[in-house]
Protein backbone atom coordinates (compact mmCIF):
# COMPACT_ATOMS: atom_id res chain seq x y z
CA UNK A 1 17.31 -10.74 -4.66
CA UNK A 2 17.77 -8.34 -1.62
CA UNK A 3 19.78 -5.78 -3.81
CA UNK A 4 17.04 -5.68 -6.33
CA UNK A 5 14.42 -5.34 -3.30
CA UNK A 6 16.46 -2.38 -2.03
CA UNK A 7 16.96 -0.81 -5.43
CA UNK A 8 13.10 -1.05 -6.42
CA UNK A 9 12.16 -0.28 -2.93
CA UNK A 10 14.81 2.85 -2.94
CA UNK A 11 13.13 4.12 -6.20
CA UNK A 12 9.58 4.27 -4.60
CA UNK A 13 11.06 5.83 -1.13
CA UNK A 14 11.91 8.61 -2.63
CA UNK A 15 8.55 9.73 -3.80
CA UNK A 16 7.18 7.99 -0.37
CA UNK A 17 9.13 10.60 1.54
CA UNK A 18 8.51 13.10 -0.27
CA UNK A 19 3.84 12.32 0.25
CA UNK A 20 4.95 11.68 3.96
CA UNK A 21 6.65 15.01 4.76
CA UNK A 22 3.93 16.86 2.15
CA UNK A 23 1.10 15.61 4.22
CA UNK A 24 2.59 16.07 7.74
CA UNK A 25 3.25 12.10 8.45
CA UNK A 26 6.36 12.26 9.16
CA UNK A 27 6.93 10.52 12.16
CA UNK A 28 8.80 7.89 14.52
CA UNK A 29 9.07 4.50 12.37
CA UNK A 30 6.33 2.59 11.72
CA UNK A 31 5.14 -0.16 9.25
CA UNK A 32 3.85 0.42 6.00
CA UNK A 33 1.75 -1.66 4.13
CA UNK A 34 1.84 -2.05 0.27
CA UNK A 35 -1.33 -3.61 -1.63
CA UNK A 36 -0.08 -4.34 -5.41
CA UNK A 37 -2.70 -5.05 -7.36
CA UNK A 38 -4.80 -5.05 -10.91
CA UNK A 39 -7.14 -3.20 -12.52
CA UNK A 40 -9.35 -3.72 -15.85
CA UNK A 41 -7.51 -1.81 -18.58
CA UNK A 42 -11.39 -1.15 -19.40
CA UNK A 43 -12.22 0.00 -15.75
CA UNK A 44 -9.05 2.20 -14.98
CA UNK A 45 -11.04 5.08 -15.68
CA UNK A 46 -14.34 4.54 -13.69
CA UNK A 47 -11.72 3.44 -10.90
CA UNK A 48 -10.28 6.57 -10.79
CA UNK A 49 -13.55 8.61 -10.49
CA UNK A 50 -14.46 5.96 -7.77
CA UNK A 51 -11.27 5.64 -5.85
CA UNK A 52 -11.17 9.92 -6.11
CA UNK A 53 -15.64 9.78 -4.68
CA UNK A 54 -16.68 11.22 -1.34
CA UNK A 55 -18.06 7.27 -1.27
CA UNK A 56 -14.65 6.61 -1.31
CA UNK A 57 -12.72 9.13 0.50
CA UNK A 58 -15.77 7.91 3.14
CA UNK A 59 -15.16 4.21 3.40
CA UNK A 60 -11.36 4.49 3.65
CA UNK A 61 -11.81 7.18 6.56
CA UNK A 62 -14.19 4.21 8.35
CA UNK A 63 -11.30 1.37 7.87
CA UNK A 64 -8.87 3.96 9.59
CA UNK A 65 -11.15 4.33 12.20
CA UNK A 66 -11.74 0.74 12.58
CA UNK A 67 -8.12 -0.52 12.15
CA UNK A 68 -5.84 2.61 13.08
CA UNK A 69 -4.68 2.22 9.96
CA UNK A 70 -3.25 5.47 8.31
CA UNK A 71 -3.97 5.80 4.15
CA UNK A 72 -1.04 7.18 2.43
CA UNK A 73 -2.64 7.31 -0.80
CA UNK A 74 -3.33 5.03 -4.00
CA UNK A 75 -0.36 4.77 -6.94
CA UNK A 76 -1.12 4.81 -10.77
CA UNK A 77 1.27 3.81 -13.32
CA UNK A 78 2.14 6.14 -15.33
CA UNK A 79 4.17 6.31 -19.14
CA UNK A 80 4.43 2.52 -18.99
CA UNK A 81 7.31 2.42 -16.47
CA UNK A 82 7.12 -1.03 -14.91
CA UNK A 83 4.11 -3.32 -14.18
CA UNK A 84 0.41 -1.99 -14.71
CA UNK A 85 -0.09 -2.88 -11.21
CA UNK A 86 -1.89 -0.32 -8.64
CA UNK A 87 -0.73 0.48 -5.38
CA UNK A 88 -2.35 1.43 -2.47
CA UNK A 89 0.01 2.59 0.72
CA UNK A 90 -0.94 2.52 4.26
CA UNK A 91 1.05 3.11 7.53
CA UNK A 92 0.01 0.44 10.24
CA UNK A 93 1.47 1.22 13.60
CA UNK A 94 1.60 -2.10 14.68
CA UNK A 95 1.11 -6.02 14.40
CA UNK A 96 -2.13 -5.94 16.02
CA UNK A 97 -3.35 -3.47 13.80
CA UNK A 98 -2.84 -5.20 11.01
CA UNK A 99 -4.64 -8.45 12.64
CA UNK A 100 -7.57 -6.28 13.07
CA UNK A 101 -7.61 -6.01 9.21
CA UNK A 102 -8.58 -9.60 8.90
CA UNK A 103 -12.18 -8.95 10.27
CA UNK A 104 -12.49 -5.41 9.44
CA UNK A 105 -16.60 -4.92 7.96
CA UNK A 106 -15.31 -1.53 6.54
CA UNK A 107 -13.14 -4.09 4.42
CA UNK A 108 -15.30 -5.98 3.42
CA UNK A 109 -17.71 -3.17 1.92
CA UNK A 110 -14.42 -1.63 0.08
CA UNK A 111 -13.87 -5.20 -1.49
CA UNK A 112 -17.51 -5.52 -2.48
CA UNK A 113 -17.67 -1.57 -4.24
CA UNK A 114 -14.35 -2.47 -6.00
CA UNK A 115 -14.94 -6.16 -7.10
CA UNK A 116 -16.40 -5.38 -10.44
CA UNK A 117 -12.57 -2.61 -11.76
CA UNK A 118 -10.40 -5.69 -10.31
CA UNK A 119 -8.79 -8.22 -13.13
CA UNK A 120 -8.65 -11.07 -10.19
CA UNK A 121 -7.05 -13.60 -12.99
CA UNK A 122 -3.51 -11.42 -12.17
CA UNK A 123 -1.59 -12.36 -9.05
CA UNK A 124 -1.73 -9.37 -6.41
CA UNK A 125 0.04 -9.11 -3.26
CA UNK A 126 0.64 -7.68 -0.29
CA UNK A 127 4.33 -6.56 1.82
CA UNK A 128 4.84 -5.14 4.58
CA UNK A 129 8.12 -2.71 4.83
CA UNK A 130 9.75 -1.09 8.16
CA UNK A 131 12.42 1.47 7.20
CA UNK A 132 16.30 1.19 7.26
CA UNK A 133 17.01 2.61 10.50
CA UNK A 134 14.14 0.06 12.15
CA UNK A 135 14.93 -3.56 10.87
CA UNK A 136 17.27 -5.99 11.66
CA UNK A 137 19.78 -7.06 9.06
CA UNK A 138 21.88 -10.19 9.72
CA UNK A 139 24.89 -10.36 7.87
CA UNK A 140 26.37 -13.36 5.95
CA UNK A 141 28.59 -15.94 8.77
CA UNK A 142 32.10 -15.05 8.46
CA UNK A 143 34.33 -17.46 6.91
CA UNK A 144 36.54 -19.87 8.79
């Protein structure tokens, strides 16, 4: 299960490196934050438009603000390759920081605009990824 982590995480690093040096993130490591979930096929659309809004662009500014939270950006499927699942990416420099999430109002108010586009009878979830060079692998014991 790790390799297929790695390989599946590899794939999306690529194009992750490629946003962070484009928008001038690049930086020590941190943790980033992956939200997976579902949209309406009937909503995707009206998502979009929302998800593009100044209402938008204005509420996700607020929940940095409030969490130090940094928004990479939001991730469409595209041509059918793997799940239909959206993806929102956010770089969280910390543990605290990503406590403070759990009582953010900005939250809340970002929930309650995009409750209606959301198919909530799918499973979403949530990981949270440090890079290579910044986790802690142990290996297998050695054999006897």
């Amino acid at each position: 299960m790790i390799i297929v982590l790695a390989k599946v995480f590899w794939g999306w690093g690529i194009s992750f490196l490629f946003i962070t040096q484009r928008k001038g993130l690049l930086r020590s490591p941190k943790m980033f934050f992956a939200w997976k979930y579902y949209v309406k096929a009937e909503k995707m659309a009206e998502f979009q438009k929302w998800l593009l809004s100044g209402e938008a662009k204005e509420l996700i500014n607020r929940f940095e603000n409030e969490t130090g939270w940094n928004y990479i950006d939001t991730y469409f499927p595209i041509l059918g390759f793997g799940e239909d699942a959206v993806v929102d990416w956010y770089e969280i420099p910390n543990w605290a920081a990503l406590d403070k999430s759990r009582t953010s109002k900005v939250w809340q108010e970002i929930s309650d605009k995009t409750w209606d586009f959301m198919d909530n009878t799918r499973f979403a979830s949530n990981v949270v990824y440090r890079t290579a060079s910044d986790v802690r692998v142990t290996p297998p014991p050695k054999k006897k």
